[in-house]
N, C-alpha and C. Protein backbone atom coordinates (compact mmCIF):
# COMPACT_ATOMS: atom_id res chain seq x y z
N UNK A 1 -27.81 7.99 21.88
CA UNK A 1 -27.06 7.42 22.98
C UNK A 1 -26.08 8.48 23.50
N UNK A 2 -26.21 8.87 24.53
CA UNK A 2 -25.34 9.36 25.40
C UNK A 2 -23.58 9.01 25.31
N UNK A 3 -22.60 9.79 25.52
CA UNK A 3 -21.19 9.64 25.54
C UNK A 3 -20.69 9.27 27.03
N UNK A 4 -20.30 8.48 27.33
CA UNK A 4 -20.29 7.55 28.38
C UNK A 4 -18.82 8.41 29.02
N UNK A 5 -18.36 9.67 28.60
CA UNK A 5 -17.25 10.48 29.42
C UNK A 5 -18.02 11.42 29.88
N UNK A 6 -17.36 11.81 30.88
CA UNK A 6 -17.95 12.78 31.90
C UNK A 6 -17.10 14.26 31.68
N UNK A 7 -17.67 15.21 30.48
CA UNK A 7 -17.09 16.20 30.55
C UNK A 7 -16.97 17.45 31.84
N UNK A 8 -17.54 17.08 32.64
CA UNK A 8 -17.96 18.06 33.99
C UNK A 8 -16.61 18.45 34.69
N UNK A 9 -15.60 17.82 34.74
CA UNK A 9 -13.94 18.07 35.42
C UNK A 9 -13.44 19.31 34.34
N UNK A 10 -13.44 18.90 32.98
CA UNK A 10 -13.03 19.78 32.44
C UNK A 10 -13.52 21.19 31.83
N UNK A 11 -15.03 20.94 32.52
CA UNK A 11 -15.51 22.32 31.98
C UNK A 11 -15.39 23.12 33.40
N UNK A 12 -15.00 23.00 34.13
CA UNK A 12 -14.82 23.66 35.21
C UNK A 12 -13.46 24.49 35.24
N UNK A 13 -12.69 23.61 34.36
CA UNK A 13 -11.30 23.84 34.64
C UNK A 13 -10.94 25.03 32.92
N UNK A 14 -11.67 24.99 32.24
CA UNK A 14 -11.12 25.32 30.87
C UNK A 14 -11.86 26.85 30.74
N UNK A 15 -11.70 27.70 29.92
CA UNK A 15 -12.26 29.12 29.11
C UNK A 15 -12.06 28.81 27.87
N UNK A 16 -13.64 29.24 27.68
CA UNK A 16 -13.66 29.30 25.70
C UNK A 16 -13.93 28.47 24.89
N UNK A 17 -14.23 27.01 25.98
CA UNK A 17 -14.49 25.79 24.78
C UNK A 17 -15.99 25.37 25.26
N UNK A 18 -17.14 26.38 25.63
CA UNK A 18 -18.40 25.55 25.93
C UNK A 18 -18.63 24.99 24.73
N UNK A 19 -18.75 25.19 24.21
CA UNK A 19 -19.47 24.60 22.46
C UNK A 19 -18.75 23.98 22.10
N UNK A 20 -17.28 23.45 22.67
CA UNK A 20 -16.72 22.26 22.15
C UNK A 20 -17.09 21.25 23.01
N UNK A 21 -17.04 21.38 24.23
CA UNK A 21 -18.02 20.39 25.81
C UNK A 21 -19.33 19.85 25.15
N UNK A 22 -19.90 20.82 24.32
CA UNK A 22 -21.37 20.34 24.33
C UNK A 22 -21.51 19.47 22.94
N UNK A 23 -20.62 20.48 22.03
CA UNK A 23 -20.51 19.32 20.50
C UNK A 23 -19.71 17.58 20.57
N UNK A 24 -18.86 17.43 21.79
CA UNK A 24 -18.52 16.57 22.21
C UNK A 24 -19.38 15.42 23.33
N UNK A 25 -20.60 16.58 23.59
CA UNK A 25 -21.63 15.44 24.44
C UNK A 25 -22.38 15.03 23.45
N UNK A 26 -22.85 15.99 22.49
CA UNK A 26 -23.93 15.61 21.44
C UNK A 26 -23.23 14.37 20.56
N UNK A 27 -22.40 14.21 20.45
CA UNK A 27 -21.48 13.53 19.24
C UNK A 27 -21.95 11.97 19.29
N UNK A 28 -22.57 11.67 19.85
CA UNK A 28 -22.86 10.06 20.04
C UNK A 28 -21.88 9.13 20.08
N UNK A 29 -22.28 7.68 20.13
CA UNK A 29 -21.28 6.90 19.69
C UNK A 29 -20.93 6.45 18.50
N UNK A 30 -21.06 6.76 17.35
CA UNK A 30 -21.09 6.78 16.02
C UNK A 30 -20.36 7.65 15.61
N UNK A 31 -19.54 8.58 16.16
CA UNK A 31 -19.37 10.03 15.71
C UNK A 31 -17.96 9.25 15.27
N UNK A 32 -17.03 9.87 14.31
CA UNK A 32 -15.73 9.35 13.74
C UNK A 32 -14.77 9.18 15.02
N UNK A 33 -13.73 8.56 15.13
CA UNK A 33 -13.18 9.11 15.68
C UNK A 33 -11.43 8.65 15.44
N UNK A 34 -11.07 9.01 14.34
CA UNK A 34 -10.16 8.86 13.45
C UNK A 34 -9.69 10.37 13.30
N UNK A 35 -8.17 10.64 13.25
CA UNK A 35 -7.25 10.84 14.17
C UNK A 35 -7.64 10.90 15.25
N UNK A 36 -7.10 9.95 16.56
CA UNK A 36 -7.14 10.69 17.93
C UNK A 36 -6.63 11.93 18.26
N UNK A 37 -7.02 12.95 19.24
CA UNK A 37 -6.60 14.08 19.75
C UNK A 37 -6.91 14.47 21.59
N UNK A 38 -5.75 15.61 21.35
CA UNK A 38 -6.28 15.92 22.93
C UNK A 38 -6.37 17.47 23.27
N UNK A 39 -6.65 17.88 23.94
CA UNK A 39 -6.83 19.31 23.65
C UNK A 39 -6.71 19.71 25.12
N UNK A 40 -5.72 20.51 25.71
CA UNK A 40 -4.96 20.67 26.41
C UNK A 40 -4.82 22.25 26.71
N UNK A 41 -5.22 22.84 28.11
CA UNK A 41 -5.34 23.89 28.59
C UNK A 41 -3.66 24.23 29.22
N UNK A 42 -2.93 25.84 28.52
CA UNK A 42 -1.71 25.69 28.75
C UNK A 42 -1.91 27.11 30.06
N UNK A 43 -3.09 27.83 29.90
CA UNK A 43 -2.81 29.16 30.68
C UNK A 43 -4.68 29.48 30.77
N UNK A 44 -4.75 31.00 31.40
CA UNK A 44 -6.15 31.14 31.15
C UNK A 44 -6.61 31.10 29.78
N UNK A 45 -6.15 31.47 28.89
CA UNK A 45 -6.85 32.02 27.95
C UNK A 45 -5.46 31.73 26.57
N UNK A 46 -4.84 30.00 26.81
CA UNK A 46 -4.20 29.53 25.64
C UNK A 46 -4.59 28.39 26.18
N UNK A 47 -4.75 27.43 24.81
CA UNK A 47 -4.77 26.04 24.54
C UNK A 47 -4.00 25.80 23.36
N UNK A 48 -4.05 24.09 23.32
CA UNK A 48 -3.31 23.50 22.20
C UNK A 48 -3.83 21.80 22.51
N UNK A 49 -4.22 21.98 20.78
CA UNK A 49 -4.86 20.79 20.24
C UNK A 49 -3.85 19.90 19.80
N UNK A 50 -3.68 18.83 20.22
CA UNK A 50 -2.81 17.94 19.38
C UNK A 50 -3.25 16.89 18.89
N UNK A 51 -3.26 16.32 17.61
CA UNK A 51 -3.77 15.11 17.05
C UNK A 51 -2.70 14.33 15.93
N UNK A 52 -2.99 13.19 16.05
CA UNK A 52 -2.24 12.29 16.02
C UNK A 52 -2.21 11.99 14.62
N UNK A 53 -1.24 12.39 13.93
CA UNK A 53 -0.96 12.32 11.73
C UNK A 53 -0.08 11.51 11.48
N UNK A 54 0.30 10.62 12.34
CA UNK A 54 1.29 9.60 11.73
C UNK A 54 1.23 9.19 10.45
N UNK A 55 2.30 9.51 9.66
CA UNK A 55 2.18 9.16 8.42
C UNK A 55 1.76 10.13 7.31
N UNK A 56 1.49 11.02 7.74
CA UNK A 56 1.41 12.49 7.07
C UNK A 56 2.32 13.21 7.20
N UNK A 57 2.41 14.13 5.53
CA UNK A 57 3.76 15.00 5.62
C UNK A 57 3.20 16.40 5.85
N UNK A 58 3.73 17.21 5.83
CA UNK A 58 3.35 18.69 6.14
C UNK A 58 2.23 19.05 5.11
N UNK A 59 2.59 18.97 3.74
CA UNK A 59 1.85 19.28 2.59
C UNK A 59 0.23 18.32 2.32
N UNK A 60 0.43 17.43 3.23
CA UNK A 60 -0.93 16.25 2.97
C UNK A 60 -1.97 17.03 4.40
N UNK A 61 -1.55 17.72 4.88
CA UNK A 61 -2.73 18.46 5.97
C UNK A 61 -2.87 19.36 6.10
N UNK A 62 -3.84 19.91 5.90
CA UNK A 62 -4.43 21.74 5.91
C UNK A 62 -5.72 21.65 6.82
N UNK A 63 -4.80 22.99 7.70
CA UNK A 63 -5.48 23.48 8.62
C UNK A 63 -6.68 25.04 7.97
N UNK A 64 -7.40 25.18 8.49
CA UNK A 64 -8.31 26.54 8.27
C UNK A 64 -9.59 26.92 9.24
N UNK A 65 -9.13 28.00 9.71
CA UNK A 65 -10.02 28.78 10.56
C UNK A 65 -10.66 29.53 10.06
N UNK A 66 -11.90 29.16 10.79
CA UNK A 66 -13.18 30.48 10.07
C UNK A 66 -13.07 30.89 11.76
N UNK A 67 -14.80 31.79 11.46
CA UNK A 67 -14.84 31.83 12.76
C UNK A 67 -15.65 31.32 13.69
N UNK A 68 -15.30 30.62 14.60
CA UNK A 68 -16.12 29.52 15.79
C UNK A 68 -15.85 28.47 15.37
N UNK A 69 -14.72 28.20 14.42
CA UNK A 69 -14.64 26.57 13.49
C UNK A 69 -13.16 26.80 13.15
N UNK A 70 -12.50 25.35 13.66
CA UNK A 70 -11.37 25.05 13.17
C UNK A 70 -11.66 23.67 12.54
N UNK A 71 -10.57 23.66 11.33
CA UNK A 71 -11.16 23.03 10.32
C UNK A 71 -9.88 21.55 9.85
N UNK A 72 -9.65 21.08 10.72
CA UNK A 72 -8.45 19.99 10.22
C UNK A 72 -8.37 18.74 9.18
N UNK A 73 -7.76 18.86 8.00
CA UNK A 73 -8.22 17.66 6.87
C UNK A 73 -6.66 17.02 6.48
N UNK A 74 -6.37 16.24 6.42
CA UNK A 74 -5.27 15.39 5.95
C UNK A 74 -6.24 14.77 4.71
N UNK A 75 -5.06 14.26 3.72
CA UNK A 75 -5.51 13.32 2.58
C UNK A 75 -3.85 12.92 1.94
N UNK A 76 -3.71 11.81 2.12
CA UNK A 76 -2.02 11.29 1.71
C UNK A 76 -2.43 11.62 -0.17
N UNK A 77 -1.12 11.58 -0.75
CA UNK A 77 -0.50 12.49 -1.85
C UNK A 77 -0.71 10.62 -2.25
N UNK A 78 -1.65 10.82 -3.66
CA UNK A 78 -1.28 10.05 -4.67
C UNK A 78 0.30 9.04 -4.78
N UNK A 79 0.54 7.94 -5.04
CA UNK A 79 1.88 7.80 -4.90
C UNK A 79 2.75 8.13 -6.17
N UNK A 80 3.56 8.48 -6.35
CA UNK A 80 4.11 8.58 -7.56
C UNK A 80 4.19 7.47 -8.42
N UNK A 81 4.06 7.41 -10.11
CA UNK A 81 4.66 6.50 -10.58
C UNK A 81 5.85 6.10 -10.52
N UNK A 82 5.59 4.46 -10.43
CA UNK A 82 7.14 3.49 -10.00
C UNK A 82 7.59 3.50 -8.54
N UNK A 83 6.69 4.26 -7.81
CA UNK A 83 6.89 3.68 -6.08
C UNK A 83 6.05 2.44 -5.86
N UNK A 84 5.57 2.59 -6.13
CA UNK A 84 4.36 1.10 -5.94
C UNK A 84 4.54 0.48 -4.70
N UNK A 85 4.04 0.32 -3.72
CA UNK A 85 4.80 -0.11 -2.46
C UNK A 85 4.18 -2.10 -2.72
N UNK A 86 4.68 -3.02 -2.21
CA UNK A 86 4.29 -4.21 -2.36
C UNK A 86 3.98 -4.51 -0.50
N UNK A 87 3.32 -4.00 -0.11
CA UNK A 87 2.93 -4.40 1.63
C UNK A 87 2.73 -5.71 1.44
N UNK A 88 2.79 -6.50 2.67
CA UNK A 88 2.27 -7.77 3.12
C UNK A 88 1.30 -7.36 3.69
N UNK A 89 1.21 -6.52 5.11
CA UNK A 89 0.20 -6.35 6.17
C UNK A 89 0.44 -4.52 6.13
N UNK A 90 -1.06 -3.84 6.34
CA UNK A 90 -1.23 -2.18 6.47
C UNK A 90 -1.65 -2.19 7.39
N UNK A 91 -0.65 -1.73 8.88
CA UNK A 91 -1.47 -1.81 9.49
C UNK A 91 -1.09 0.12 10.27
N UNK A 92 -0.61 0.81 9.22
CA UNK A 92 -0.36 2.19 10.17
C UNK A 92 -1.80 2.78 8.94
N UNK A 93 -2.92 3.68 9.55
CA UNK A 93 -4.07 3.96 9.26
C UNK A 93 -3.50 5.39 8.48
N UNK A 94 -3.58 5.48 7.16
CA UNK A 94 -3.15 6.79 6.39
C UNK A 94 -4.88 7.48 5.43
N UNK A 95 -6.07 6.87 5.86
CA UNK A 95 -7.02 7.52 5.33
C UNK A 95 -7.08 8.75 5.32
N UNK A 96 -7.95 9.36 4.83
CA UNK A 96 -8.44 10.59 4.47
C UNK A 96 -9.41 10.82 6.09
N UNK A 97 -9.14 12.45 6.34
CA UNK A 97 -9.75 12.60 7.38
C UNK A 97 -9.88 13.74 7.39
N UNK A 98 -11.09 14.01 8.34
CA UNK A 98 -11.35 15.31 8.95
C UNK A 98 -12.06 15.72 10.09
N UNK A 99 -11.34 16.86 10.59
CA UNK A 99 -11.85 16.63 12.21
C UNK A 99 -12.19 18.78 12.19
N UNK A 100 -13.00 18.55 13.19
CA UNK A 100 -13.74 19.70 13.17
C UNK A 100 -13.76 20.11 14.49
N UNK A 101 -13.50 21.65 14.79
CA UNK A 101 -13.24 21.97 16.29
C UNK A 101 -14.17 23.11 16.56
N UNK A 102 -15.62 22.85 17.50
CA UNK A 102 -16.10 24.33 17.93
C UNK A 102 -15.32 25.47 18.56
N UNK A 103 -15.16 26.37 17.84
CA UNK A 103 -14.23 27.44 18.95
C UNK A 103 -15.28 28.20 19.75
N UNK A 104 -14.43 28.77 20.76
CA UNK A 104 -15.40 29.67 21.73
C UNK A 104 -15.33 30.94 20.69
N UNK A 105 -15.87 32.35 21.32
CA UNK A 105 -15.56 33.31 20.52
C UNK A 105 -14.54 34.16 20.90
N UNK A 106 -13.85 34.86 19.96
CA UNK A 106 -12.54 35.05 20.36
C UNK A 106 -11.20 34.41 20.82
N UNK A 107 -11.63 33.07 20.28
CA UNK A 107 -10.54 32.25 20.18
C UNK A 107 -9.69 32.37 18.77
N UNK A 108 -8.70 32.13 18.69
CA UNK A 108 -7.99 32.35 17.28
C UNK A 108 -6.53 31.28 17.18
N UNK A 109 -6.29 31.02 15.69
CA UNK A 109 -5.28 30.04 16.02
C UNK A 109 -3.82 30.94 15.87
N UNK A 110 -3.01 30.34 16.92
CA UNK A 110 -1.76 31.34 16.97
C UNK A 110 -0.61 30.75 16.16
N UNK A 111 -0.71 29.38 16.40
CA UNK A 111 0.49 28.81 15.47
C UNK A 111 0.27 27.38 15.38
N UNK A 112 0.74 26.41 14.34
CA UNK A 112 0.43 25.52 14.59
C UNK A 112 2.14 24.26 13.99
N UNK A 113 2.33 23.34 14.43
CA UNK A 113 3.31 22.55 14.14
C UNK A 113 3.41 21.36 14.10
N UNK A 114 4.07 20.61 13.06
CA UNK A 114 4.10 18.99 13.08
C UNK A 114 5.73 18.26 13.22
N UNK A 115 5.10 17.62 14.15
CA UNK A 115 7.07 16.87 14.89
C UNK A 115 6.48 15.59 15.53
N UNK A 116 6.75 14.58 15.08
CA UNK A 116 6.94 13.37 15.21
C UNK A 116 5.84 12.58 15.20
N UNK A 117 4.63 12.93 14.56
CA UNK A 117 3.88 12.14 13.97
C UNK A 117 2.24 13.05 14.52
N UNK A 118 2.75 14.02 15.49
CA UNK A 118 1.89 14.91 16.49
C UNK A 118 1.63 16.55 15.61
N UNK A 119 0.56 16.71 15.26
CA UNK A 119 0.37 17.52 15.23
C UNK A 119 -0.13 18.84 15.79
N UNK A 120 0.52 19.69 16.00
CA UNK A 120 0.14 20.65 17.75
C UNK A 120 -0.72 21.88 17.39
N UNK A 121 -1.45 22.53 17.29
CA UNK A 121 -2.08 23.52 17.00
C UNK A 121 -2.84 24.63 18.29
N UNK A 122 -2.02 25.92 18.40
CA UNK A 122 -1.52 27.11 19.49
C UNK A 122 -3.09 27.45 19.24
N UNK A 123 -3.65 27.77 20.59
CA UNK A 123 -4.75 28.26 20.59
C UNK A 123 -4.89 29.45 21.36
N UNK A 124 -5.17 30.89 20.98
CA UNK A 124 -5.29 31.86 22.30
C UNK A 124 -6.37 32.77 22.16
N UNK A 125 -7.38 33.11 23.25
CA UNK A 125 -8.17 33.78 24.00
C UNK A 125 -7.92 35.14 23.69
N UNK A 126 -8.60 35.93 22.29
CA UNK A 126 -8.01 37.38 22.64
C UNK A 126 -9.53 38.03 22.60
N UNK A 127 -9.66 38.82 23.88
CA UNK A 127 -11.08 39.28 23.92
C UNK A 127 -11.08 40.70 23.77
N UNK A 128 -11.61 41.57 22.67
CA UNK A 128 -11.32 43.02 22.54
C UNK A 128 -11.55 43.66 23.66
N UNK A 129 -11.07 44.95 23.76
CA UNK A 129 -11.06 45.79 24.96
C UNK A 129 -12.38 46.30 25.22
N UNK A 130 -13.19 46.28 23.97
CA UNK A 130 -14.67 46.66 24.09
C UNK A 130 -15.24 45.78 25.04
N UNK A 131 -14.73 44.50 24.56
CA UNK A 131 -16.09 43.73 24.96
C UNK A 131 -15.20 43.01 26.74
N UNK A 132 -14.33 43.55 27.23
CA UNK A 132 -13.70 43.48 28.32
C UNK A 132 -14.90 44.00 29.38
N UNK A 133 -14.80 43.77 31.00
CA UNK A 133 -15.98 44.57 31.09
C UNK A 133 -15.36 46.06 31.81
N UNK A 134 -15.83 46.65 31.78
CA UNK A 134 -15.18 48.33 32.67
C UNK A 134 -16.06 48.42 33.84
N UNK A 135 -15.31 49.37 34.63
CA UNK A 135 -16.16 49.80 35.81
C UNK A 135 -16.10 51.49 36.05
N UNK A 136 -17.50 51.89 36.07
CA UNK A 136 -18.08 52.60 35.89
C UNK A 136 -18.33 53.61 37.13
N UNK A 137 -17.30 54.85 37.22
CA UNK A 137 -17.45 55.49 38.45
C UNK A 137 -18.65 56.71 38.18
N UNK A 138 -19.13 56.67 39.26
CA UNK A 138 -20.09 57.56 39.47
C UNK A 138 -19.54 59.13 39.12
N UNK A 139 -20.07 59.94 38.12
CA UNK A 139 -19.65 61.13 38.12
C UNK A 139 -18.26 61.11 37.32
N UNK A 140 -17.30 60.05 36.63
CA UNK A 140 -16.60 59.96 35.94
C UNK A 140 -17.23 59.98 34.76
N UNK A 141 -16.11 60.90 33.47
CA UNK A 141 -16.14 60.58 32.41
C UNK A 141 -15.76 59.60 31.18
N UNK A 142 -15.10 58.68 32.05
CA UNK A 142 -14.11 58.02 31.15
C UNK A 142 -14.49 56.48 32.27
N UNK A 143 -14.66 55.02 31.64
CA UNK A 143 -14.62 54.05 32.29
C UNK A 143 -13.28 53.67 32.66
N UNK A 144 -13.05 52.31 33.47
CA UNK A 144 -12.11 52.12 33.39
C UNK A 144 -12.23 50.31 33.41
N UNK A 145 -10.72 49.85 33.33
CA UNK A 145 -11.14 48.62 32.97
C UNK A 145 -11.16 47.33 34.38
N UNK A 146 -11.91 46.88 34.69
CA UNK A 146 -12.03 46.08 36.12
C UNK A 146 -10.37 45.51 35.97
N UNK A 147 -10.09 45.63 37.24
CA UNK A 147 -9.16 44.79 37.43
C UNK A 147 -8.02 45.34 37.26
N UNK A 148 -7.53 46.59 37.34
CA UNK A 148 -6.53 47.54 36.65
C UNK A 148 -5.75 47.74 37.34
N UNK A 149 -4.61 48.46 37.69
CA UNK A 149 -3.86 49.68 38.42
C UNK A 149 -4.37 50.50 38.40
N UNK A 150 -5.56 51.02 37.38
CA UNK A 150 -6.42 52.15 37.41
C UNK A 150 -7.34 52.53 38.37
N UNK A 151 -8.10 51.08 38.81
CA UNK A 151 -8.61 51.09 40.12
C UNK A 151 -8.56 51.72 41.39
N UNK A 152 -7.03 51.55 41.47
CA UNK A 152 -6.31 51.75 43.02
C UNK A 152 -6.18 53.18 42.59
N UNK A 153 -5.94 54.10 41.80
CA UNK A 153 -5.52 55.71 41.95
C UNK A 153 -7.05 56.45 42.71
């Protein structure tokens, strides 16, 4: 079954997340979807993921980046003996979770932070100078890089 959102607005508008567009069409309706999140374009080439840990402390969620994969897992801390909580009704959701992010390439995580139940995670675009593209003068020895001050001399 098809995902009944229309990613087409935002792939127009974003750099670096095709393979998150497409792992998000493939995902069906079955796919988890425990923490909510949103993932939020701040510049060309920065984003920031935020998802929702209410009820998690700093130490109950670990983040880890490989590469093309960000890797988000919460799991609440055993309670200590003699806290024992006596609830009537649970109704704030503290399961075990994990959420998984395709990165583009050359995406990397820059920083990440938790404040008020939001967890924010800095995303930025660093593309080596190699793989930048150059432009190539005829009869020059040396490229240069499109788009330069170098251009104009």
């Amino acid at each position: 079954m098809r995902n009944a959102f229309d990613w087409t607005p935002y792939r127009r508008s974003t750099v670096g997340f095709d393979r998150l567009f497409e792992f998000l069409e493939n995902s069906g309706s079955g796919a988890e979807n425990y923490p909510p999140f949103d993932i939020e374009q701040l510049s060309d080439d920065q984003f920031r993921i935020t998802i929702a840990v209410a009820g998690f402390k700093q130490d109950e969620i670990d983040i880890t980046a490989q590469q093309n994969l960000l890797l988000v897992s919460g799991r609440k801390a055993a309670p200590k003996d003699g806290t024992e909580r006596n609830l009537l009704y649970s109704g704030i959701a503290t399961r075990a979770f994990e959420r998984r992010f395709q990165l583009a390439d050359f995406v990397r995580v820059q920083h990440a932070d938790l404040a008020d139940g939001l967890l924010s995670i800095d995303l930025v675009r660093e593309v080596p100078e190699a793989m930048k593209p150059h432009k190539i003068a005829i009869g020059a020895a040396t490229p240069t890089l499109v788009g330069t001050d170098r251009d104009a001399a």
